[in-house]
C-alpha atoms as a PDB file:
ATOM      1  CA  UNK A   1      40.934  16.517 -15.835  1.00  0.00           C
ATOM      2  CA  UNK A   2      39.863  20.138 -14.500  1.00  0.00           C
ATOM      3  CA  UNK A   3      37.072  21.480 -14.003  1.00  0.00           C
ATOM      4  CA  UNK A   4      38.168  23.778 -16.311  1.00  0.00           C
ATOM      5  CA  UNK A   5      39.755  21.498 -18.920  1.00  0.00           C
ATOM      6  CA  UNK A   6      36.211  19.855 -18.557  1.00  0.00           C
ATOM      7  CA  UNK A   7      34.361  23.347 -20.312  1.00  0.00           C
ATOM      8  CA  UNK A   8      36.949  24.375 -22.478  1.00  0.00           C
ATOM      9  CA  UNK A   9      36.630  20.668 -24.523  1.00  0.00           C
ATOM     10  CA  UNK A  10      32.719  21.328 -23.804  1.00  0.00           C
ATOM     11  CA  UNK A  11      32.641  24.570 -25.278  1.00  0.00           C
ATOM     12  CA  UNK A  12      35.277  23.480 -27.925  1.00  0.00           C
ATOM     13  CA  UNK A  13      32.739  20.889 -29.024  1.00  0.00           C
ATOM     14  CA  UNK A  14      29.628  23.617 -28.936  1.00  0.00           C
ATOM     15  CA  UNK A  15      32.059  25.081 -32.167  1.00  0.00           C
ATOM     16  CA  UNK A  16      32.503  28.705 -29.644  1.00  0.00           C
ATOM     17  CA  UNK A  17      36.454  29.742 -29.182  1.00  0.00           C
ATOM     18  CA  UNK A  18      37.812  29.447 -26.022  1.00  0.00           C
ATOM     19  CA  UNK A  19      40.143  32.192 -24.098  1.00  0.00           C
ATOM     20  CA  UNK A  20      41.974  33.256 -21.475  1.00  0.00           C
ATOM     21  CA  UNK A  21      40.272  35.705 -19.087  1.00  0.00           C
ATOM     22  CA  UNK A  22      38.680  36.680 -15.781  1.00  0.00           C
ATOM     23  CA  UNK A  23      35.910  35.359 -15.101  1.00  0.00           C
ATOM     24  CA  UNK A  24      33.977  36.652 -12.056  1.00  0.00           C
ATOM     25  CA  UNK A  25      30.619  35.943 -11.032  1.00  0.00           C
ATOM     26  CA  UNK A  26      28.535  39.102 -10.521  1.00  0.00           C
ATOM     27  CA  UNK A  27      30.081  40.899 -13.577  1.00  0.00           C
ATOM     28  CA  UNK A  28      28.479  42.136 -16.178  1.00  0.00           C
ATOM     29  CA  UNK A  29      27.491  40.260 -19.283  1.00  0.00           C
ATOM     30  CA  UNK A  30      30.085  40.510 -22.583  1.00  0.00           C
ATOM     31  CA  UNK A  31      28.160  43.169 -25.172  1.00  0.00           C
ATOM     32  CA  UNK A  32      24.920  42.143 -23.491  1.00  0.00           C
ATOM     33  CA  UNK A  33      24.713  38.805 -25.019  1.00  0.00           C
ATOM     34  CA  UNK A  34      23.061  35.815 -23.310  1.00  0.00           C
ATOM     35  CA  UNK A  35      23.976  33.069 -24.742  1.00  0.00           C
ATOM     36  CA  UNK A  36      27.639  33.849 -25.921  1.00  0.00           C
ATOM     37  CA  UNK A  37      30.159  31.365 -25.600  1.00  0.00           C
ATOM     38  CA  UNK A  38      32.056  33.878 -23.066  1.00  0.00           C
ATOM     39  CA  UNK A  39      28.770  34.206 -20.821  1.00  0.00           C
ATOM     40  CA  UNK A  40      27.976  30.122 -20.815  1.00  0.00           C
ATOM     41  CA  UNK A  41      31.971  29.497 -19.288  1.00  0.00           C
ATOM     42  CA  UNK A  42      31.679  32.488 -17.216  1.00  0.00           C
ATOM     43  CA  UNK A  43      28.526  31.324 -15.893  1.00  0.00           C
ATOM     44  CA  UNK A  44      29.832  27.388 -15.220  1.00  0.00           C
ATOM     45  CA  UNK A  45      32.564  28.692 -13.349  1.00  0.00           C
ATOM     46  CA  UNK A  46      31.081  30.642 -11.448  1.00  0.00           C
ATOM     47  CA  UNK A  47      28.657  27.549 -10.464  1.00  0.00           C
ATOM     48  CA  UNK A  48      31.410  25.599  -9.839  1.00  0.00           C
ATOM     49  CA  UNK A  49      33.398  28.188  -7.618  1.00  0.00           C
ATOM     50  CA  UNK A  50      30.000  29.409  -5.668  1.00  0.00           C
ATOM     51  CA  UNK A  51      27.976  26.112  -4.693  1.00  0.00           C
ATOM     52  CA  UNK A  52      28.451  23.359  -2.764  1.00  0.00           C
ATOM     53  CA  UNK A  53      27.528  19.595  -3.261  1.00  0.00           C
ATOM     54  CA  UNK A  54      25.698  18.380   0.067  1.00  0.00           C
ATOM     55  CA  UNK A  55      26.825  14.274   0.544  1.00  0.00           C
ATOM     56  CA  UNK A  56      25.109  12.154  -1.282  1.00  0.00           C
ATOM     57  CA  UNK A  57      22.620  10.224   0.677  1.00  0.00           C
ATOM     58  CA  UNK A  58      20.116   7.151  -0.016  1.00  0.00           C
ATOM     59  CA  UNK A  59      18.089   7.548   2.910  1.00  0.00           C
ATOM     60  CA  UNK A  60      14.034   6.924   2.497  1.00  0.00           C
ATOM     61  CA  UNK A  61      11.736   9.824   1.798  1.00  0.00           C
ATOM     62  CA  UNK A  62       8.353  10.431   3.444  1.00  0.00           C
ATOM     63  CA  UNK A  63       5.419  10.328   0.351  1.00  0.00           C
ATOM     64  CA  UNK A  64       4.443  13.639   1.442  1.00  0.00           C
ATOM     65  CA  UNK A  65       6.342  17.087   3.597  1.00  0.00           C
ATOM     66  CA  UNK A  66       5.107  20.193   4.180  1.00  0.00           C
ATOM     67  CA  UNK A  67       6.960  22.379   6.809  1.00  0.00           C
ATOM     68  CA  UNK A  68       4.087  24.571   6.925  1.00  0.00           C
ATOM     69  CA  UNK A  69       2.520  21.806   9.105  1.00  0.00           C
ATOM     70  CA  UNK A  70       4.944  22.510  11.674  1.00  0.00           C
ATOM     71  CA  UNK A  71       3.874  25.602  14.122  1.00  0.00           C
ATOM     72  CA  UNK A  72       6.347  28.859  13.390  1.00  0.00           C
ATOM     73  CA  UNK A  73       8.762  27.538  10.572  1.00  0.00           C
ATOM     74  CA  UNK A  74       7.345  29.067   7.483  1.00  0.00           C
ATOM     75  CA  UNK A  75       6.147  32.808   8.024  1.00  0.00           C
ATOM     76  CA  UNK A  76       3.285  35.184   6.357  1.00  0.00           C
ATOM     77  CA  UNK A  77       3.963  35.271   2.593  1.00  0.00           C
ATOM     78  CA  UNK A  78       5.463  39.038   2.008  1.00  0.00           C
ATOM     79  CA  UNK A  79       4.135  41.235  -0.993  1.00  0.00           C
ATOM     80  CA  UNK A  80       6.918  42.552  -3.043  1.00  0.00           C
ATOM     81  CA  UNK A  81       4.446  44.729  -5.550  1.00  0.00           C
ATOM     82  CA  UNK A  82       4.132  44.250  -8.816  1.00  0.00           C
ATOM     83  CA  UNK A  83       6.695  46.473  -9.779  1.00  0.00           C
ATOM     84  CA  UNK A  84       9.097  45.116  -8.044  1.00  0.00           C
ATOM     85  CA  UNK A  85      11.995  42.645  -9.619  1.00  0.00           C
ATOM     86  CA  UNK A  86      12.844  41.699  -5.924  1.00  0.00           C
ATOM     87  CA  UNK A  87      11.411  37.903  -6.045  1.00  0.00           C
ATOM     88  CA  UNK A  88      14.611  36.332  -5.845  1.00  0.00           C
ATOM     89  CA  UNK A  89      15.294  38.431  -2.437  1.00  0.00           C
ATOM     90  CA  UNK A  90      11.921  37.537  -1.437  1.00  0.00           C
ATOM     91  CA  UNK A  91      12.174  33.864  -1.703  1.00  0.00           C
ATOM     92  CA  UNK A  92      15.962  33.560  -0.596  1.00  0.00           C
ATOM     93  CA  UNK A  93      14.967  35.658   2.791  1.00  0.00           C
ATOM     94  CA  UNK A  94      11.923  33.439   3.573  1.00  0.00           C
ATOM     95  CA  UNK A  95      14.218  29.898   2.877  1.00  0.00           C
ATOM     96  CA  UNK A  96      16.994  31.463   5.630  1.00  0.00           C
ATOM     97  CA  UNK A  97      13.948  32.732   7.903  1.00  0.00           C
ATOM     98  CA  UNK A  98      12.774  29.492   7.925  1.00  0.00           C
ATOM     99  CA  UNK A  99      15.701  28.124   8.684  1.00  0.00           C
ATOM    100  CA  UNK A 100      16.935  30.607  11.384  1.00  0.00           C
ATOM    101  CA  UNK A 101      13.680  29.150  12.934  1.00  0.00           C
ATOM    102  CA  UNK A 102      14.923  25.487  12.954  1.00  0.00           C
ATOM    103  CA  UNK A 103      18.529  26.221  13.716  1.00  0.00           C
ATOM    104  CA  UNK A 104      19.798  28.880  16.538  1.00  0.00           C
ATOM    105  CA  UNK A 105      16.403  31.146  15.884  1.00  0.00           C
ATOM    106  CA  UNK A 106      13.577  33.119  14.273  1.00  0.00           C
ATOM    107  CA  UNK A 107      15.216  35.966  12.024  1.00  0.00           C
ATOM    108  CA  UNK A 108      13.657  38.170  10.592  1.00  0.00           C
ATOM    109  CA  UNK A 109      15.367  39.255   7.113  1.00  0.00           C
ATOM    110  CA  UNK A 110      14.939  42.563   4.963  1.00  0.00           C
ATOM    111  CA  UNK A 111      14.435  41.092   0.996  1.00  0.00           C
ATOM    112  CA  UNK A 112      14.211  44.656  -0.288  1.00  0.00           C
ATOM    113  CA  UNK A 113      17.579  45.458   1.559  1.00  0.00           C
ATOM    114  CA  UNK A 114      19.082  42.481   0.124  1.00  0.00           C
ATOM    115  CA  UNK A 115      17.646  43.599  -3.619  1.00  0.00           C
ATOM    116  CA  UNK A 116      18.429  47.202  -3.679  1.00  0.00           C
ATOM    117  CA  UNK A 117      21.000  48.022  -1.584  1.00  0.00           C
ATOM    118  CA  UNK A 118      23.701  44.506  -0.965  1.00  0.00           C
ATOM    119  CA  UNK A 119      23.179  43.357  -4.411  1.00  0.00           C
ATOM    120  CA  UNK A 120      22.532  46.492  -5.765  1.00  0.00           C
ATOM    121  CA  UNK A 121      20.080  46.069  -8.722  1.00  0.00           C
ATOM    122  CA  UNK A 122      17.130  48.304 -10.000  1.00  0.00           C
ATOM    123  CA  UNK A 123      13.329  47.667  -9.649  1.00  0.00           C
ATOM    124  CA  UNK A 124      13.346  45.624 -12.930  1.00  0.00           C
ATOM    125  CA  UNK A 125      16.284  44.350 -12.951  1.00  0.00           C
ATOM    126  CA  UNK A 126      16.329  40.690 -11.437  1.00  0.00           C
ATOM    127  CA  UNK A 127      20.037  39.366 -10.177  1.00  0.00           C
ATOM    128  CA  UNK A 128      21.841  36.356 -11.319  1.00  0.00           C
ATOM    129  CA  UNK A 129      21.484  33.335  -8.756  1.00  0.00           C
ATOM    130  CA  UNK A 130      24.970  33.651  -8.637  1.00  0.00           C
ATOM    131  CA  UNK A 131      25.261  37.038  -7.765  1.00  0.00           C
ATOM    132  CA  UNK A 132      22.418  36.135  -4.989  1.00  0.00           C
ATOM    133  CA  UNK A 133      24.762  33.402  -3.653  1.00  0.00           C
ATOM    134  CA  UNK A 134      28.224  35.400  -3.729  1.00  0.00           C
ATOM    135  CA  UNK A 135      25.962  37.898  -1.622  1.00  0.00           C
ATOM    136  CA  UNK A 136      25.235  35.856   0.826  1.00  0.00           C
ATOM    137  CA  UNK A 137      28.328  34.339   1.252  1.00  0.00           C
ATOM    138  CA  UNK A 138      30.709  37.093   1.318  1.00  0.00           C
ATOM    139  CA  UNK A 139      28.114  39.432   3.673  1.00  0.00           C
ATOM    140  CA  UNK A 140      25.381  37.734   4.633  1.00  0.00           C
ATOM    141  CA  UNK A 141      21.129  38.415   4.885  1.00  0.00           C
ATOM    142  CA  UNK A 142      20.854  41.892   5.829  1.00  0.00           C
ATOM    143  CA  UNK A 143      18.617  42.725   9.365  1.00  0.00           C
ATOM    144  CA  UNK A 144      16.915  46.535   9.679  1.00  0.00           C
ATOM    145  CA  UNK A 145      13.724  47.461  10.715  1.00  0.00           C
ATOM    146  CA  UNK A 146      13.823  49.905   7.697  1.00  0.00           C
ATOM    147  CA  UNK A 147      14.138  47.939   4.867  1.00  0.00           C
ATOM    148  CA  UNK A 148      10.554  47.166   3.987  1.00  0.00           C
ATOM    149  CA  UNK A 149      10.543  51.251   3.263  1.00  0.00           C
ATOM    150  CA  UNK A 150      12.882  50.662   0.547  1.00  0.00           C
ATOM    151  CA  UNK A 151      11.849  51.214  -3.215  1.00  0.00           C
ATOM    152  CA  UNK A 152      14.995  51.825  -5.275  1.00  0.00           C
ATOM    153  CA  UNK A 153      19.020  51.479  -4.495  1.00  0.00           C
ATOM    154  CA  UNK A 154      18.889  55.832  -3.589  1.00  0.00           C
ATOM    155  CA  UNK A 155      17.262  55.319  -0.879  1.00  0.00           C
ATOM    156  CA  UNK A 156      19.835  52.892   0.497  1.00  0.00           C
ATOM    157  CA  UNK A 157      21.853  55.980   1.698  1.00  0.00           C
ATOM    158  CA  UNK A 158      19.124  56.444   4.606  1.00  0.00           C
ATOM    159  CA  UNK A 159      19.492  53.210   6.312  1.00  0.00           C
ATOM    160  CA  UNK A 160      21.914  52.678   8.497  1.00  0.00           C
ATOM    161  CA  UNK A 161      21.336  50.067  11.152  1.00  0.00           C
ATOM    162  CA  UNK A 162      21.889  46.789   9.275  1.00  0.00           C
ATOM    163  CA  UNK A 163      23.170  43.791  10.731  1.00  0.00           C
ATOM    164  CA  UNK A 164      23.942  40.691   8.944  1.00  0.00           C
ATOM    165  CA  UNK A 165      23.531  36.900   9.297  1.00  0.00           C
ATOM    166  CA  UNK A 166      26.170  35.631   6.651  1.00  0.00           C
ATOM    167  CA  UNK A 167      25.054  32.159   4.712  1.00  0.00           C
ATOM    168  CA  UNK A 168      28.100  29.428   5.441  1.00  0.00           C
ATOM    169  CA  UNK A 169      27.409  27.417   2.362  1.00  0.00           C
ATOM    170  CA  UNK A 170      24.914  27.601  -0.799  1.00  0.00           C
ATOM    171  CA  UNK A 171      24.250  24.349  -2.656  1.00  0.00           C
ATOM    172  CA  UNK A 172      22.491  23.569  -5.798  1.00  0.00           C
ATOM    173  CA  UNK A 173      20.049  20.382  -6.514  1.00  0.00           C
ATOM    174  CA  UNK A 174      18.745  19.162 -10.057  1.00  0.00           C
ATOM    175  CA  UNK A 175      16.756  15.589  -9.029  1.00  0.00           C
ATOM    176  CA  UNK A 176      13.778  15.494  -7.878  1.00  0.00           C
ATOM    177  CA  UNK A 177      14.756  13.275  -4.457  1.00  0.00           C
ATOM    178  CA  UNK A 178      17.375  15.146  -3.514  1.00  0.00           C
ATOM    179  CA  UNK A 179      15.509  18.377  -3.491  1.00  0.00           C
ATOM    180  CA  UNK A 180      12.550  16.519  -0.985  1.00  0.00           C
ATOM    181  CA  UNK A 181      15.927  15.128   0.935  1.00  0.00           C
ATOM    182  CA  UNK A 182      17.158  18.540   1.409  1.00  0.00           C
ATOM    183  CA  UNK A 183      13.284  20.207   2.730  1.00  0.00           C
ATOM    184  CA  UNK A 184      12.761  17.882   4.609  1.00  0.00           C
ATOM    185  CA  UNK A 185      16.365  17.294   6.322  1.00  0.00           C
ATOM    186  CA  UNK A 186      17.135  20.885   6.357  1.00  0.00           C
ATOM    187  CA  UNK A 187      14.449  23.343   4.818  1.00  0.00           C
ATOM    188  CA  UNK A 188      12.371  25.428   2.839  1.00  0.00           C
ATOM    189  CA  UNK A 189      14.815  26.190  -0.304  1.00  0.00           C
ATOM    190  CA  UNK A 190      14.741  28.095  -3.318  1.00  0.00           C
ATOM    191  CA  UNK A 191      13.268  27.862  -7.004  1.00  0.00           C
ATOM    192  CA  UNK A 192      13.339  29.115 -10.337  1.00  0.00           C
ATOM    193  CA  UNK A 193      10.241  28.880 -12.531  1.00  0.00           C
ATOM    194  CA  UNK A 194       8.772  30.225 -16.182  1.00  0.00           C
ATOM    195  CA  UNK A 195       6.178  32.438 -14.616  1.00  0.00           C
ATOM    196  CA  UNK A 196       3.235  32.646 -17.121  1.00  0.00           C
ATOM    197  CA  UNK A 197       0.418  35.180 -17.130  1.00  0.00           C
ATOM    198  CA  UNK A 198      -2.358  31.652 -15.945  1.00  0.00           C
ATOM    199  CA  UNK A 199       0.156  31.370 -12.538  1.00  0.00           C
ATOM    200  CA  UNK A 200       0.525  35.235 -11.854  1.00  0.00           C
ATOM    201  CA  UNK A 201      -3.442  36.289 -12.615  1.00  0.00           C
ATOM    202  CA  UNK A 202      -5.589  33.606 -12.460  1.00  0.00           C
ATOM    203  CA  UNK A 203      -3.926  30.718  -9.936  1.00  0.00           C
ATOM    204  CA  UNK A 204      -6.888  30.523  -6.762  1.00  0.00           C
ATOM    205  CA  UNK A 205      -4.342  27.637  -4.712  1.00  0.00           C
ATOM    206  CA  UNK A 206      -7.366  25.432  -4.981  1.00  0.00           C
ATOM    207  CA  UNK A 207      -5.906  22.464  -7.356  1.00  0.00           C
ATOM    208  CA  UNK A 208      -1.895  21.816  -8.482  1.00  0.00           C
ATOM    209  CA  UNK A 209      -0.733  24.359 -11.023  1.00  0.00           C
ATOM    210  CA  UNK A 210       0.451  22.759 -14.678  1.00  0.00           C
ATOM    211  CA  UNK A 211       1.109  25.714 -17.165  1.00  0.00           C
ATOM    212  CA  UNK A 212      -1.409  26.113 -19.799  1.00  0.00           C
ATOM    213  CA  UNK A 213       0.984  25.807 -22.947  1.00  0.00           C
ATOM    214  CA  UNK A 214      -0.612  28.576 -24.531  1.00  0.00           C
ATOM    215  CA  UNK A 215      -0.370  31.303 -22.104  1.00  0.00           C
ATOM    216  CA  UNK A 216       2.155  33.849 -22.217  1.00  0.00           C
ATOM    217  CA  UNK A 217       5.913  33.135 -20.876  1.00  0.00           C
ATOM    218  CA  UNK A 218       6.285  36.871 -19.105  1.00  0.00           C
ATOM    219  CA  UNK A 219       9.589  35.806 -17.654  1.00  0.00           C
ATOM    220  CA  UNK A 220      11.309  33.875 -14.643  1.00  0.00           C
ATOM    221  CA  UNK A 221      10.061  34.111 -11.185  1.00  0.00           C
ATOM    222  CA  UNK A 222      11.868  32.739  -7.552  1.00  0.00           C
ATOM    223  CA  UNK A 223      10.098  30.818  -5.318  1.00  0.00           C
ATOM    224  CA  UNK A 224       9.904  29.429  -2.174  1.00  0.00           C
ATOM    225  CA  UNK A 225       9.502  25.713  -1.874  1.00  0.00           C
ATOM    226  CA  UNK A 226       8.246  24.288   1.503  1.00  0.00           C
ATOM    227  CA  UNK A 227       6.940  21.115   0.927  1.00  0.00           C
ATOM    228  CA  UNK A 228       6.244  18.160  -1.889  1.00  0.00           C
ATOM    229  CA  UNK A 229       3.228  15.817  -1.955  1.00  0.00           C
ATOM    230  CA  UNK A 230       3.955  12.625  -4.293  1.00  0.00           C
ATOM    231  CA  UNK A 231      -0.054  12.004  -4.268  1.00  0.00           C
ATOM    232  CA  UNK A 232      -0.535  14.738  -5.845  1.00  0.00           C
ATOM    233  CA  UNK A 233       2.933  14.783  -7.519  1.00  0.00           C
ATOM    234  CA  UNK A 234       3.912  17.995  -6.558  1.00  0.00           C
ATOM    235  CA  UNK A 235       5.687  20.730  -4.936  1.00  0.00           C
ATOM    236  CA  UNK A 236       3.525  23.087  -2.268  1.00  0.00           C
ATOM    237  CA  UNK A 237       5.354  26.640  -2.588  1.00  0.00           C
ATOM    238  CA  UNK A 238       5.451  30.272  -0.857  1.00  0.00           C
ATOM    239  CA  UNK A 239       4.666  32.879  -3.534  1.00  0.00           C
ATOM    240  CA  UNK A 240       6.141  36.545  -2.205  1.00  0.00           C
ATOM    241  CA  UNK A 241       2.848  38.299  -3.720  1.00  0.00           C
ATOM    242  CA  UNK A 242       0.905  38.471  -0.067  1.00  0.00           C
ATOM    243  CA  UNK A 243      -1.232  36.086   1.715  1.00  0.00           C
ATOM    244  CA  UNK A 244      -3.992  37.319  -1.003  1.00  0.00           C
ATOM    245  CA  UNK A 245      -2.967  35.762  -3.553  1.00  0.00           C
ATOM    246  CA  UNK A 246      -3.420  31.721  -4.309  1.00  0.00           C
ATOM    247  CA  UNK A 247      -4.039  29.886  -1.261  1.00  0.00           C
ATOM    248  CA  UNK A 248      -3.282  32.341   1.283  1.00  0.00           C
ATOM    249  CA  UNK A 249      -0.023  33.416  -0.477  1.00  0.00           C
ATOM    250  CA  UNK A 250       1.027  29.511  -1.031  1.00  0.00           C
ATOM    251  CA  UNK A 251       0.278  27.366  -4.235  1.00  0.00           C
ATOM    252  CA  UNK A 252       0.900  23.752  -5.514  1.00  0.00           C
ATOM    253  CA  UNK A 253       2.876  23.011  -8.691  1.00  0.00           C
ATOM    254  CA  UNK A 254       3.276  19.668 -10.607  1.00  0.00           C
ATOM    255  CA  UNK A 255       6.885  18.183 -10.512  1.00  0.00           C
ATOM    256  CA  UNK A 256       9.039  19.728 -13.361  1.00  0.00           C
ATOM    257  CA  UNK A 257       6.396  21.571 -14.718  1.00  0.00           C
ATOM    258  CA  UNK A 258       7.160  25.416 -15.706  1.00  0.00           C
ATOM    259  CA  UNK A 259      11.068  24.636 -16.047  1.00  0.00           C
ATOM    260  CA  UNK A 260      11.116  23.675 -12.129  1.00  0.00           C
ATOM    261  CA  UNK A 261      14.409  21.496 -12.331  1.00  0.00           C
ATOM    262  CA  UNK A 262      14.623  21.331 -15.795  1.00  0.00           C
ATOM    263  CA  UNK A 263      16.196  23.451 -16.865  1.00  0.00           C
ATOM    264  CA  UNK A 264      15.790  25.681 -13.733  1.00  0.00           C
ATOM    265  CA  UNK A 265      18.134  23.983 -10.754  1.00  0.00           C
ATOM    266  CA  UNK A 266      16.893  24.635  -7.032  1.00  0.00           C
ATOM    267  CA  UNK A 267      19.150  25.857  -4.550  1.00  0.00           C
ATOM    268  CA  UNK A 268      19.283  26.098  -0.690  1.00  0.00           C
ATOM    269  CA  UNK A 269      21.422  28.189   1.687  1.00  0.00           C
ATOM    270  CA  UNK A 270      23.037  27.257   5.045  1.00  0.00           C
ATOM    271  CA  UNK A 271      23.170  29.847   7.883  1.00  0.00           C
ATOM    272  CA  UNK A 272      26.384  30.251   9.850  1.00  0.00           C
END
């Protein structure tokens, strides 16, 4: 059977009719609604069609990883302002920096460029992960000196001198092993959490983060995961609100906690 036999006799069984269209990944939702039947198949295909599987492996894990042990890999936590909607950006550019550092070498990449001007959303308006992958596989993690300067998709016009870095493959991990597997083996990679008002204003870095159930949902945030610590049972990320926040811009939070792989995947990109 299909792949896309497989959703139409999923979404058949969710009771939501099934038809015949295009579906593309970075287009716009039908009427605005989230949780359509329409958006949930346009959104699995566009899973399917945009991320790779990396071979499975059962190869033993270390107890503990943190690349920031290792002189040079991960980088100086960047501030993207409060008013900013650009973590996503933020936390992609700092997995492929890290990674430019372990492969042919250190990158620098331009998060705000890669926000506002290649995927082209607002200052509030977050992208899709799949719009973030079809980015970076069609043209790649934009280089200028400029693009820290940017604050809005007008003031793309100015900038010229961008070169690009394209990603060769993006994958997608839901278990818990496979995501230490893949830091460890290749790097730093990417995550989707709830971020609640307890994590944004009052986190000091000192002790592992588990949301307080009755503070506030604001919305989702992208992170930066560089490590995991099963002592501790958790994950050791790279916030993009400056080394001032948390523990010098990095944090600790507990396995699956805040949505982290359930029902948030994690996802890692390959650099060509």
């Amino acid at each position: 059977m299909s792949s896309r036999d497989v959703l139409r006799a999923e979404a058949t069984e969710k009771g939501w009719k099934v038809r015949t269209t295009p579906f593309f990944a970075d287009s716009p939702l039908v009427d605005g609604v989230e949780d359509s039947g329409f958006t949930w198949i346009r959104r699995h295909f566009a899973l399917i069609s945009v991320f790779s599987e990396r071979p499975a492996s059962s190869s033993p894990l270390d107890s503990s990883f943190d690349w920031k042990d290792q002189p040079g890999v991960v980088g100086t936590p960047r501030d993207q302002g409060m008013k900013n909607a650009t973590c996503m950006a933020h936390a992609a550019c700092a997995v492929a920096e890290a990674r430019s550092v372990l492969g042919s070498g250190s990158m620098e990449f331009s998060p705000r460029y890669l926000h506002f001007c290649a995927m082209q959303q607002d200052r509030q308006s977050p992208p899709r992960i799949e719009k973030l992958a079809n980015t970076l596989l069609k043209n790649g993690f934009p280089v200028t000196s400029e693009g820290e300067e940017l604050d809005d998709m007008a003031s793309c016009r100015a900038i010229s001198d961008v070169t690009w870095s394209k990603a060769s493959a993006a994958y997608r991990f839901w278990k818990a092993d496979d995501v230490k597997r893949e830091i460890s083996r290749h790097g730093p990679v990417l995550a989707i959490m709830d971020l609640r008002e307890d994590f944004l204003n009052w986190y000091t870095g000192t002790d592992v983060y588990r949301a307080t159930p009755s503070s506030p949902v604001i919305g989702r945030h992208a992170v930066c995961f560089v490590g995991y610590d099963d002592a501790e049972q958790c994950w050791i990320g790279m916030n993009s609100l400056g080394p001032g926040w948390g523990d010098g811009g990095f944090f600790k939070i507990g396995y699956e906690d805040s949505g982290v792989l359930t029902p948030y995947a994690i996802y890692s990109f390959d650099i060509a």
